[in-house]
N, C-alpha and C. Protein backbone atom coordinates (compact mmCIF):
# COMPACT_ATOMS: atom_id res chain seq x y z
N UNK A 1 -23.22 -15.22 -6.15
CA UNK A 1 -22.17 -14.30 -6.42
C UNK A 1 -21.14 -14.37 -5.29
N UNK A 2 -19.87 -14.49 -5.67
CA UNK A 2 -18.74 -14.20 -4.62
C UNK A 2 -18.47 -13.05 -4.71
N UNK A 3 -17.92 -12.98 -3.45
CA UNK A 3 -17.53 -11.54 -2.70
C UNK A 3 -15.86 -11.83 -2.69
N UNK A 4 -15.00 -11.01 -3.00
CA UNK A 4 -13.62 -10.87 -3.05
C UNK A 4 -13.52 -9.93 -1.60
N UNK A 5 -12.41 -10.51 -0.99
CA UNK A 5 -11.75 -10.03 0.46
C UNK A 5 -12.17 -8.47 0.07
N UNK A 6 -11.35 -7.67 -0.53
CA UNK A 6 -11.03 -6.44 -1.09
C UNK A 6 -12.71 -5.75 -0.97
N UNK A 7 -13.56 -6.00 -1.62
CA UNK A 7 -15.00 -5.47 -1.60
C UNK A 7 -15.57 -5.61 -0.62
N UNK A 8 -15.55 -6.69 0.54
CA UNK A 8 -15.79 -6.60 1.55
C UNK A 8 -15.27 -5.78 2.77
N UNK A 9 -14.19 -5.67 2.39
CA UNK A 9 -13.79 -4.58 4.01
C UNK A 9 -14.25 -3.33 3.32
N UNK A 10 -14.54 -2.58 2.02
CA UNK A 10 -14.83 -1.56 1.56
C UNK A 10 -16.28 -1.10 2.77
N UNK A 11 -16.96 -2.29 2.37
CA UNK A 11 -18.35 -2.37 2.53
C UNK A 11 -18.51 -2.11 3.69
N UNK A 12 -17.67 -2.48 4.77
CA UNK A 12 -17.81 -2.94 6.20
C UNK A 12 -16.63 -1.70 6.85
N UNK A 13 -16.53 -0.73 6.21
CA UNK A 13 -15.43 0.24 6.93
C UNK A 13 -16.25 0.89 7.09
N UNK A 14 -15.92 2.19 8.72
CA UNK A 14 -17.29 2.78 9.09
C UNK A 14 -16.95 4.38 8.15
N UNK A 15 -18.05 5.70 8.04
CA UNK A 15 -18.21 6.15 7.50
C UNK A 15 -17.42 7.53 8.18
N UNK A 16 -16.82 8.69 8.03
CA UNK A 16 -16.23 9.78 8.63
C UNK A 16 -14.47 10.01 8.14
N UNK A 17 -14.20 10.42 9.13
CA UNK A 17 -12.15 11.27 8.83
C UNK A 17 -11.68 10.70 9.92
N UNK A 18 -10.60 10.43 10.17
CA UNK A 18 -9.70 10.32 11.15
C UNK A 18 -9.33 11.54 11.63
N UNK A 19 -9.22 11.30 13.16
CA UNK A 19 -8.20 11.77 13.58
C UNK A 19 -7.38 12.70 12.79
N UNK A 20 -6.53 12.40 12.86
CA UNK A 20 -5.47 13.09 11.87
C UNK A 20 -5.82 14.06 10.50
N UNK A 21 -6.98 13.46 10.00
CA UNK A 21 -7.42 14.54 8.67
C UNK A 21 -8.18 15.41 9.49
N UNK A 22 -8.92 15.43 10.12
CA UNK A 22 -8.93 16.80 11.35
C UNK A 22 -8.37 17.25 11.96
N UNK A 23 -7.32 17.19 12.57
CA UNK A 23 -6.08 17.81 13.30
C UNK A 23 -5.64 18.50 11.84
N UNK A 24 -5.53 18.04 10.95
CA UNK A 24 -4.87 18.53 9.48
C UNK A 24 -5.69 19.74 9.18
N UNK A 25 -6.40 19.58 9.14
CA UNK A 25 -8.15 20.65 8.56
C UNK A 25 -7.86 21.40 9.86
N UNK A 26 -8.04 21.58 10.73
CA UNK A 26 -7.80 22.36 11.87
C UNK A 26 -7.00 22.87 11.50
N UNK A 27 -6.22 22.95 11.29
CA UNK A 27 -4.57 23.74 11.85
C UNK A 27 -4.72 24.17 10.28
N UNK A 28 -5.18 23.95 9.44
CA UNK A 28 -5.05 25.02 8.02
C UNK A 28 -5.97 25.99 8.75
N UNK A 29 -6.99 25.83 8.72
CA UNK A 29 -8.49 26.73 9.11
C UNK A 29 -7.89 27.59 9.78
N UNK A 30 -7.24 27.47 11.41
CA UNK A 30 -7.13 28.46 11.65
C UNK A 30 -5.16 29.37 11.30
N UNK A 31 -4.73 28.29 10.56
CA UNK A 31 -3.86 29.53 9.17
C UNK A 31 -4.82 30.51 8.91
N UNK A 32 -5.53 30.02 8.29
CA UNK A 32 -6.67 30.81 6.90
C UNK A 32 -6.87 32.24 7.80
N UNK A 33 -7.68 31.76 8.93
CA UNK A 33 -8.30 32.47 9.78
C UNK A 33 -7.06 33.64 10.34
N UNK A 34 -6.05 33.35 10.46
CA UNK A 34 -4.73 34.15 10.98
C UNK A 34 -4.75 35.07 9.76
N UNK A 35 -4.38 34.63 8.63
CA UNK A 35 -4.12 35.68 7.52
C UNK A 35 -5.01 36.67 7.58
N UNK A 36 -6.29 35.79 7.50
CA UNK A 36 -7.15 36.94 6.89
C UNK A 36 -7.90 38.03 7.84
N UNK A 37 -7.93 37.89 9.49
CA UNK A 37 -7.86 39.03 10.44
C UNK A 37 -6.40 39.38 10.19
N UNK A 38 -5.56 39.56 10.20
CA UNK A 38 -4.17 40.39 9.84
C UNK A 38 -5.01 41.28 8.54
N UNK A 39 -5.16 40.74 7.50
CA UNK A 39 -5.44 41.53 6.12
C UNK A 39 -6.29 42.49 6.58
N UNK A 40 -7.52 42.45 6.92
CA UNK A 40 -8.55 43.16 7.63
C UNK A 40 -8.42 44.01 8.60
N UNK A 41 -7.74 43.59 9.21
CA UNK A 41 -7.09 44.51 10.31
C UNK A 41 -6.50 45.78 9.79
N UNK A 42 -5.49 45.83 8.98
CA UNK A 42 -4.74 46.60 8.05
C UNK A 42 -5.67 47.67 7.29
N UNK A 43 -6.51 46.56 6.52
CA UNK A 43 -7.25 47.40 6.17
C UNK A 43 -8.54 48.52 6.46
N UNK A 44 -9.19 47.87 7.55
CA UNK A 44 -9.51 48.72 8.64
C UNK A 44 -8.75 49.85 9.28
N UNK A 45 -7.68 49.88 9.55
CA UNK A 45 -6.93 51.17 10.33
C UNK A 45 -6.66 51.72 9.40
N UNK A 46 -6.48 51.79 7.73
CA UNK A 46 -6.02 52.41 7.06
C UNK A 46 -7.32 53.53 6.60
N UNK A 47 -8.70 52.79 6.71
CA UNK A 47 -9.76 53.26 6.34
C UNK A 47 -10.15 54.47 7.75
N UNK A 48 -9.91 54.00 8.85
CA UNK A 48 -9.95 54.91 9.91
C UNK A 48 -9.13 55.92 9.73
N UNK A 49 -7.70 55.90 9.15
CA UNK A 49 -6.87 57.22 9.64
C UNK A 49 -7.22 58.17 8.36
N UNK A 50 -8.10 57.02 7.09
CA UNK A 50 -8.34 58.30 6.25
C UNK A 50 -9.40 59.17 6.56
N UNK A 51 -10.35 58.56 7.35
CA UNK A 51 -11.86 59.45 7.75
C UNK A 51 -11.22 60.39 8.52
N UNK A 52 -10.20 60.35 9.42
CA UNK A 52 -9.59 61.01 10.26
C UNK A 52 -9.20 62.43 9.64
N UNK A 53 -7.80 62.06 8.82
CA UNK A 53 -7.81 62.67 7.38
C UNK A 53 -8.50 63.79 7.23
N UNK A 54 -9.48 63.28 6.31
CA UNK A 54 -10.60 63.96 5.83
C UNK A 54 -11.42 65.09 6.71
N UNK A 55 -11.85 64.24 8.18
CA UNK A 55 -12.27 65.51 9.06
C UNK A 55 -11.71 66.66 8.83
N UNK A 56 -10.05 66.21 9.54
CA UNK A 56 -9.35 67.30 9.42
C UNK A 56 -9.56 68.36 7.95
N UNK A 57 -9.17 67.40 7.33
CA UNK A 57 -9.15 68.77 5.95
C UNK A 57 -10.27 69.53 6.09
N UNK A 58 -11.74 68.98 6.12
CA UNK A 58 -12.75 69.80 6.15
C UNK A 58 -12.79 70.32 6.91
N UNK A 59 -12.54 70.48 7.76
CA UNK A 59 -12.33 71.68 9.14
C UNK A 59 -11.56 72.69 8.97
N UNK A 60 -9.70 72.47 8.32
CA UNK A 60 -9.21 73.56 7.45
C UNK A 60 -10.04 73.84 6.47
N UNK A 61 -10.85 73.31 5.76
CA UNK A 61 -11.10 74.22 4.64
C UNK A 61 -12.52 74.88 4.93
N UNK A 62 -13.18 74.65 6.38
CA UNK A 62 -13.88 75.84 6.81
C UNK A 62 -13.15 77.07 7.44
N UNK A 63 -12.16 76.58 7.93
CA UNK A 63 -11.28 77.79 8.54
C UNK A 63 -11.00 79.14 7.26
N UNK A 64 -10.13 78.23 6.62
CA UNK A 64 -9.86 78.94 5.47
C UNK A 64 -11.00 79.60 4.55
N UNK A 65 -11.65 79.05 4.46
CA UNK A 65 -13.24 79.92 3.49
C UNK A 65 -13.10 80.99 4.46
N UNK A 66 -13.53 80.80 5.73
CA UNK A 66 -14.07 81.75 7.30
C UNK A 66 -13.31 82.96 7.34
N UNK A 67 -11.74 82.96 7.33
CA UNK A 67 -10.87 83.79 7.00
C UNK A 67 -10.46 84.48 5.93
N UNK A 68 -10.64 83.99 4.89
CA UNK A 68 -10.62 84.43 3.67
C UNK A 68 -11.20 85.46 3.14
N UNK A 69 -12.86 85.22 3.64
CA UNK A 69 -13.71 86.21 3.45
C UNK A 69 -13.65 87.11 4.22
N UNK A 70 -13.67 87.36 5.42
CA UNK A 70 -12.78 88.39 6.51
C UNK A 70 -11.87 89.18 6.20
N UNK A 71 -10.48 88.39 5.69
CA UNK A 71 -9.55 88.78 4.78
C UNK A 71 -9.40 89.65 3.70
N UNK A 72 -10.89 89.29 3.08
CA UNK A 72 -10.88 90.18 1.36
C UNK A 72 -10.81 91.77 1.52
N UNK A 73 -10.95 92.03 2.51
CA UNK A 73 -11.24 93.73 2.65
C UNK A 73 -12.35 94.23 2.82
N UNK A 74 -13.73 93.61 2.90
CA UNK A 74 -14.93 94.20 3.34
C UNK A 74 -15.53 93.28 4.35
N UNK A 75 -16.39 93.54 5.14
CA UNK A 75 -17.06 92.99 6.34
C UNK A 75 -18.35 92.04 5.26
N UNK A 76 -18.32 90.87 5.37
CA UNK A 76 -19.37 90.07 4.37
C UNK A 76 -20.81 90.22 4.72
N UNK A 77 -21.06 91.07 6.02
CA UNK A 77 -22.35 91.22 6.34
C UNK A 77 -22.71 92.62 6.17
N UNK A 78 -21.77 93.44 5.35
CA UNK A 78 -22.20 94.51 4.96
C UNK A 78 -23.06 94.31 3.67
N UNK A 79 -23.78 94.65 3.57
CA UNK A 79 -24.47 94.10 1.88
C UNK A 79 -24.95 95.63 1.66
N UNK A 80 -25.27 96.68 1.68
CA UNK A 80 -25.95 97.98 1.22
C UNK A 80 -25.07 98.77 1.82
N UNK A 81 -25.03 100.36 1.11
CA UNK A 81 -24.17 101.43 1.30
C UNK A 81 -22.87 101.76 0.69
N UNK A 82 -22.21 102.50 1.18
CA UNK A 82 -21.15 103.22 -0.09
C UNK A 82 -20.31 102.41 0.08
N UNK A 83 -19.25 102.20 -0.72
CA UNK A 83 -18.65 101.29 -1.29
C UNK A 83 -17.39 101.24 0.16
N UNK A 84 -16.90 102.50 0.88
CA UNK A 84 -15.67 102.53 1.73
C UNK A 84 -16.53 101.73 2.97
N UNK A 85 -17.82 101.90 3.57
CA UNK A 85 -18.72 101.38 4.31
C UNK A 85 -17.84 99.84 4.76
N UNK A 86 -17.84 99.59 5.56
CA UNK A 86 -17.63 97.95 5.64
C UNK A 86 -16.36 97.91 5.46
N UNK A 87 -15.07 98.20 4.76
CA UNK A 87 -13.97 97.97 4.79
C UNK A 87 -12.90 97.58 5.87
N UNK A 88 -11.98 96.90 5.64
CA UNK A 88 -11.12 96.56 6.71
C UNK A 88 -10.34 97.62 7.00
N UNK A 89 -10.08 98.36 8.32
CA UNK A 89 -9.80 99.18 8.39
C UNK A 89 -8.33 99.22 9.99
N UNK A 90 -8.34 97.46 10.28
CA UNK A 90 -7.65 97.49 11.51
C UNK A 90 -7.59 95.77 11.85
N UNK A 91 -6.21 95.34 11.94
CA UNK A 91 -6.36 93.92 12.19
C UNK A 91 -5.20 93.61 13.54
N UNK A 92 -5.73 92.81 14.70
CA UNK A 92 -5.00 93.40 16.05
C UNK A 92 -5.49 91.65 16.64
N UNK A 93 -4.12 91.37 17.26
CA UNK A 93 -3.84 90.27 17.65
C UNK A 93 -3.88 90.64 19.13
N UNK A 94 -4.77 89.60 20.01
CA UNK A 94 -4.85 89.84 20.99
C UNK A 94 -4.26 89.16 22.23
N UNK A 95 -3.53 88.94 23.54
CA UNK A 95 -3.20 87.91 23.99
C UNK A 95 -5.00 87.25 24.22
N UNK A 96 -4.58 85.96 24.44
CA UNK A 96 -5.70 84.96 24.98
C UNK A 96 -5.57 83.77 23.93
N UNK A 97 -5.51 83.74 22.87
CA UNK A 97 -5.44 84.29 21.88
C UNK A 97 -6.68 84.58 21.36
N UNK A 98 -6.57 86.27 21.00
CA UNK A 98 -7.60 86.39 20.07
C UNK A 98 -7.30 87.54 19.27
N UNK A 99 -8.09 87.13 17.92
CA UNK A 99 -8.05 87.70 16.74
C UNK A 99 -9.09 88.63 16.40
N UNK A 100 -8.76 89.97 16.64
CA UNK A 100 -9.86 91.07 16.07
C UNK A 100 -9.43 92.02 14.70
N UNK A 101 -10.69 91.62 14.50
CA UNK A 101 -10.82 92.78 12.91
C UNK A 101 -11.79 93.36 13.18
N UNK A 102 -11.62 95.00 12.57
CA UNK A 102 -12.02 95.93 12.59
C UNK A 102 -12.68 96.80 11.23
N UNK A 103 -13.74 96.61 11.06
CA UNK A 103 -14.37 97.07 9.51
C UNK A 103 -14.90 98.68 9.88
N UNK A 104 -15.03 99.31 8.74
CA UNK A 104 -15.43 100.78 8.77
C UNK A 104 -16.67 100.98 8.59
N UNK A 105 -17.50 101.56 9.92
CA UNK A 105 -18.59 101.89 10.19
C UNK A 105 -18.92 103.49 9.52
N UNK A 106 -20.47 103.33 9.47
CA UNK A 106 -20.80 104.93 8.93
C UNK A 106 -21.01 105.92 10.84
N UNK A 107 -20.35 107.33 10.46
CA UNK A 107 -19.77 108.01 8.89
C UNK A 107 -18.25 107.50 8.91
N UNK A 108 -17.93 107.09 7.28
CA UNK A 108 -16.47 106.23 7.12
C UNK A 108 -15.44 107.40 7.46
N UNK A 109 -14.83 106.31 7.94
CA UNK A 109 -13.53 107.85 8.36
C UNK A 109 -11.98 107.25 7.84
N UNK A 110 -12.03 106.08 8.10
CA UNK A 110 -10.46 105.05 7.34
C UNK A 110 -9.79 104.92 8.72
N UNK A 111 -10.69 104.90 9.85
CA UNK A 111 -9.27 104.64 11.07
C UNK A 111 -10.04 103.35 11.68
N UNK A 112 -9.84 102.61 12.37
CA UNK A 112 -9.80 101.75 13.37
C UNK A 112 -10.15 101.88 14.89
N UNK A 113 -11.46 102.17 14.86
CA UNK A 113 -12.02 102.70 16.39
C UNK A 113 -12.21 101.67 17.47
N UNK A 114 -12.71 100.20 16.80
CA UNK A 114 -12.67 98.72 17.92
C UNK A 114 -14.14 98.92 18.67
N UNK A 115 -14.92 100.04 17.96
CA UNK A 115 -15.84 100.09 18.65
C UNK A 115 -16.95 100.87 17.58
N UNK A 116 -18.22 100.97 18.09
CA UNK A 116 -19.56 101.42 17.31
C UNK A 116 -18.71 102.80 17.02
N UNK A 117 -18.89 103.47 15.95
CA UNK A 117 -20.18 102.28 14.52
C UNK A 117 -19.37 101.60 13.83
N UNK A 118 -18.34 101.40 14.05
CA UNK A 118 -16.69 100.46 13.05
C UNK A 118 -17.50 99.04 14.16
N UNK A 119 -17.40 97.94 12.75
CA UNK A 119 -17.45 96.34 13.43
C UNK A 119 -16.31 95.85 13.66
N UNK A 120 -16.86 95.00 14.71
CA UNK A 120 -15.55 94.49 15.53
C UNK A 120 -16.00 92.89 15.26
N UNK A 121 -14.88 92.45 14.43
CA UNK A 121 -14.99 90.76 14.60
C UNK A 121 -13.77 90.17 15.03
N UNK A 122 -14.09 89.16 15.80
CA UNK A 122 -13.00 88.34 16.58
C UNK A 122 -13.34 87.07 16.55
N UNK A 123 -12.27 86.68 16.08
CA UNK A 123 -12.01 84.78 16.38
C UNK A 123 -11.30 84.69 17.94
N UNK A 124 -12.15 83.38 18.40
CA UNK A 124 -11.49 83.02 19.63
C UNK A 124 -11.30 81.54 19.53
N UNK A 125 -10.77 80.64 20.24
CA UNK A 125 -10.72 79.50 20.50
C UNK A 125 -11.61 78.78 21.59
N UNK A 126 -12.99 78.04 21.95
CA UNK A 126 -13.45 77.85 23.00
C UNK A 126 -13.86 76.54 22.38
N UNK A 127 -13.51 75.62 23.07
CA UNK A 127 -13.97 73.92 23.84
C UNK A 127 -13.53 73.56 21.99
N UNK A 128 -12.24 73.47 21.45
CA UNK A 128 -11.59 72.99 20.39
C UNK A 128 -11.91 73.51 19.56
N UNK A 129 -13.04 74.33 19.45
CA UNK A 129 -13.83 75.12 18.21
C UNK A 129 -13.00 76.55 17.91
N UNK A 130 -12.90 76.61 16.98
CA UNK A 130 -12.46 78.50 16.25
C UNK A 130 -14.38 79.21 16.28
N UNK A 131 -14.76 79.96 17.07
CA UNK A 131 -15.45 80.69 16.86
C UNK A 131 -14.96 81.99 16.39
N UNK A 132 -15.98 82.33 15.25
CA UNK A 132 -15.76 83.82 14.82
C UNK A 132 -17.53 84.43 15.04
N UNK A 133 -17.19 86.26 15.71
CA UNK A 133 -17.96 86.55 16.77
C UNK A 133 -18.35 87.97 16.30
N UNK A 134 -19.39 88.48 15.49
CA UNK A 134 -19.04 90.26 15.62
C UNK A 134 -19.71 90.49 16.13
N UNK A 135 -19.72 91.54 16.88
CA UNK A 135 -19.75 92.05 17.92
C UNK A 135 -20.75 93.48 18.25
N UNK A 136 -20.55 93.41 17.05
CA UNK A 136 -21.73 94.76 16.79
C UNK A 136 -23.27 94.11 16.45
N UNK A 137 -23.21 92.83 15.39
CA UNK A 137 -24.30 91.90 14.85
C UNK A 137 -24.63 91.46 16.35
N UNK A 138 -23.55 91.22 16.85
CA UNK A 138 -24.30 89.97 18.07
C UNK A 138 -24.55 88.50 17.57
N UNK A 139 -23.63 88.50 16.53
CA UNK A 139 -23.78 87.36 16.10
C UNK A 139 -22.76 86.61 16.21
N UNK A 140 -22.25 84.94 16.55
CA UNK A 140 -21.48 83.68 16.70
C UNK A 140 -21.81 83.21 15.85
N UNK A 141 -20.41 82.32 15.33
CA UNK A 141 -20.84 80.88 14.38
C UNK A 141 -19.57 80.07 14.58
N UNK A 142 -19.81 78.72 14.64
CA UNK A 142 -18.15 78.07 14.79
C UNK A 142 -17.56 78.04 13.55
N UNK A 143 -16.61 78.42 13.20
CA UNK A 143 -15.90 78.87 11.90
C UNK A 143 -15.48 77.28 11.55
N UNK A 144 -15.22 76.25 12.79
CA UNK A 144 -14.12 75.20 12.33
C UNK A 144 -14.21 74.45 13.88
N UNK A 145 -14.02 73.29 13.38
CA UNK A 145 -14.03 72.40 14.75
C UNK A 145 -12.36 71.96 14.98
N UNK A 146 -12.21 70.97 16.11
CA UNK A 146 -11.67 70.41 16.19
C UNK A 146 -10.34 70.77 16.01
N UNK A 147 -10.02 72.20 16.61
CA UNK A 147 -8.85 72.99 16.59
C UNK A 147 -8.62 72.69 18.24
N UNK A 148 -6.92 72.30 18.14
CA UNK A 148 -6.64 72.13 19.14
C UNK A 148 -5.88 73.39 19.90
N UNK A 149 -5.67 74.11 19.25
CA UNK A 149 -4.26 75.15 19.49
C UNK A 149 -4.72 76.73 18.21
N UNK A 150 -3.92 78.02 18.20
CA UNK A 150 -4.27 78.92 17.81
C UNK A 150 -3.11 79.45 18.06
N UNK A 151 -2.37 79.95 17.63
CA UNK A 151 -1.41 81.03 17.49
C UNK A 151 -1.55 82.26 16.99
N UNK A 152 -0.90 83.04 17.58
CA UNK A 152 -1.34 84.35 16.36
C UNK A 152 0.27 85.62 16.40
N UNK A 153 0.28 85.84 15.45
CA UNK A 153 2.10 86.74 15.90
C UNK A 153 1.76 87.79 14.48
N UNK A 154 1.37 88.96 15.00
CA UNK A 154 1.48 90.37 14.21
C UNK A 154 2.71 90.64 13.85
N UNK A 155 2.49 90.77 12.20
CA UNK A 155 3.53 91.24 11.04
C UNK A 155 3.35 92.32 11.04
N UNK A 156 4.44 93.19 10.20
CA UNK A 156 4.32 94.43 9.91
C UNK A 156 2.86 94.52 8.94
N UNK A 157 2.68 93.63 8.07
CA UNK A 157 1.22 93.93 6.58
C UNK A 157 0.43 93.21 7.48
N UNK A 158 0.57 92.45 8.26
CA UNK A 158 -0.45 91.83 8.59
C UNK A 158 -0.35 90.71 9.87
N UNK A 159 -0.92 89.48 9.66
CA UNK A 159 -0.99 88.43 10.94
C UNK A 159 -1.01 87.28 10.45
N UNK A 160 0.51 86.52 11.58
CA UNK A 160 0.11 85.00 11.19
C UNK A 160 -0.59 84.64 11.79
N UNK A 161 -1.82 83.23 11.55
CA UNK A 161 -2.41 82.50 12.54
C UNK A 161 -2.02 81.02 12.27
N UNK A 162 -1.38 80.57 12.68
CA UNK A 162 -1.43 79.10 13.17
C UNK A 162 -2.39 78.06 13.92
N UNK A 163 -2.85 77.71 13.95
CA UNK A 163 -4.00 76.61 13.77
C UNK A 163 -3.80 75.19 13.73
N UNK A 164 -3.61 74.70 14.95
CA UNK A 164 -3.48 73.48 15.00
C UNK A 164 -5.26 72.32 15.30
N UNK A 165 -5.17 71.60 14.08
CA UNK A 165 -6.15 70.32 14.15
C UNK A 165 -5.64 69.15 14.43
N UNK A 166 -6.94 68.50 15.60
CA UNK A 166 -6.79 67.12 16.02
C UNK A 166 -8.04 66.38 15.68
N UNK A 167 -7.67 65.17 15.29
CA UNK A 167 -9.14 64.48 14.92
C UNK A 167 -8.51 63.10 15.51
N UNK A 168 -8.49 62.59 16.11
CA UNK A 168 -8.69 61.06 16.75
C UNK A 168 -7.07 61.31 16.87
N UNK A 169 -6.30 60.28 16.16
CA UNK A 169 -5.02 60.21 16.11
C UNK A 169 -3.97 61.19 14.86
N UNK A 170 -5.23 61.81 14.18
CA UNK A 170 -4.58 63.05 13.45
C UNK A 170 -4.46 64.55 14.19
N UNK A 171 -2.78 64.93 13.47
CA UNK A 171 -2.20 66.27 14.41
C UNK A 171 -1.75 67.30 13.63
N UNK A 172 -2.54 67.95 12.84
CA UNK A 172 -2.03 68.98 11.76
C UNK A 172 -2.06 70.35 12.21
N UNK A 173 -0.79 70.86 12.12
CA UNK A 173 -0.77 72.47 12.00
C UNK A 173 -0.79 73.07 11.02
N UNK A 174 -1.39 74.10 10.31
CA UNK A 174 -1.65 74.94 9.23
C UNK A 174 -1.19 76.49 9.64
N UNK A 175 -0.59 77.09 8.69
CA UNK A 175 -0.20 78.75 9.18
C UNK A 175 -1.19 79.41 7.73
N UNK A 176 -1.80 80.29 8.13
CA UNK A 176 -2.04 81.26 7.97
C UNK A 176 -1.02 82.68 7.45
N UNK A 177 -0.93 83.45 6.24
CA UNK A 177 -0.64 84.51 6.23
C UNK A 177 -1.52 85.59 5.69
N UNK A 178 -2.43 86.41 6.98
CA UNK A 178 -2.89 87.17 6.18
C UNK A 178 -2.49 88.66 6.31
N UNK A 179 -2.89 89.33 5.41
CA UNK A 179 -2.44 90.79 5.34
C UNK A 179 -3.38 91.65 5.80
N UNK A 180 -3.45 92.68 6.39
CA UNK A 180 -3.84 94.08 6.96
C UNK A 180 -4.31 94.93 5.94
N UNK A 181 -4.99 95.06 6.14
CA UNK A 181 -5.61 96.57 5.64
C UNK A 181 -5.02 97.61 4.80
């Protein structure tokens, strides 16, 4: 059998890429590699500022439950006795800032004493937390985290509170309008 020129150098060429088709393959790869940390990247910080987000809201919307119920006109840890018992009877903005409410202790009288047998609850601000505190129970609970700030400015019906939340790189202020007694 003869061998034609052409089939022989096939046979006899060594096996791999040049040069050059690797320098080629390189320099796409790390294209590829450029795009797709950019894409990721993006999408990562977008996924962070929503957890962020989210803290926050859930933190207003413990505030807001916390106040609300405060708000309604009876002391929520009153559970037995006559119906005026427990009522809001006095709402008083304090410097520091702090926020006291005043519920109607037995025997009910309808005034605002700040002291036994009328409950005294107060929100304060300590180490970013809204604690709310009564005072007669002896009882604390953190109403809400991650409050950076607290305002408070007495209306004629009632009190604003302003409430500023921070969660990483999130900065939300929320106002408050509640009404008095």
């Amino acid at each position: 059998m003869i061998r034609s020129p052409i089939a022989t150098t096939r046979l006899h060429r060594p096996a791999g890429f040049t040069l050059v088709e690797v320098m080629i393959v390189g320099a796409l790869m790390s294209f590829l590699v450029m795009l797709i940390s950019g894409t990721w990247t993006g999408v990562g910080r977008s996924v962070v500022d929503a957890i962020a987000r989210c803290r926050v809201s859930q933190e207003v919307n413990l505030a807001t439950e916390t106040l609300s119920r405060d708000f309604s006109g009876g002391l929520a840890e009153q559970a037995t006795g006559p119906r005026k018992l427990g009522s809001m009877v006095g709402c008083l903005a304090v410097p520091g800032p702090e926020l006291w409410l005043c519920y109607d202790g037995d025997p009910v009288n309808g005034v605002a004493d700040w002291a036994a047998p009328d409950s005294v609850v107060t929100y304060t601000l300590q180490d970013n937390r809204l604690l709310r505190s009564n005072l007669q129970a002896g009882t604390a609970f953190v109403a809400a985290g991650n409050v950076e700030q607290m305002q408070l400015a007495e209306q004629p019906d009632g009190v604003t509170i302003d409430l500023t939340f921070k969660y990483r790189n999130v900065l939300q202020t929320y106002t408050f309008e509640a009404k008095g007694p």
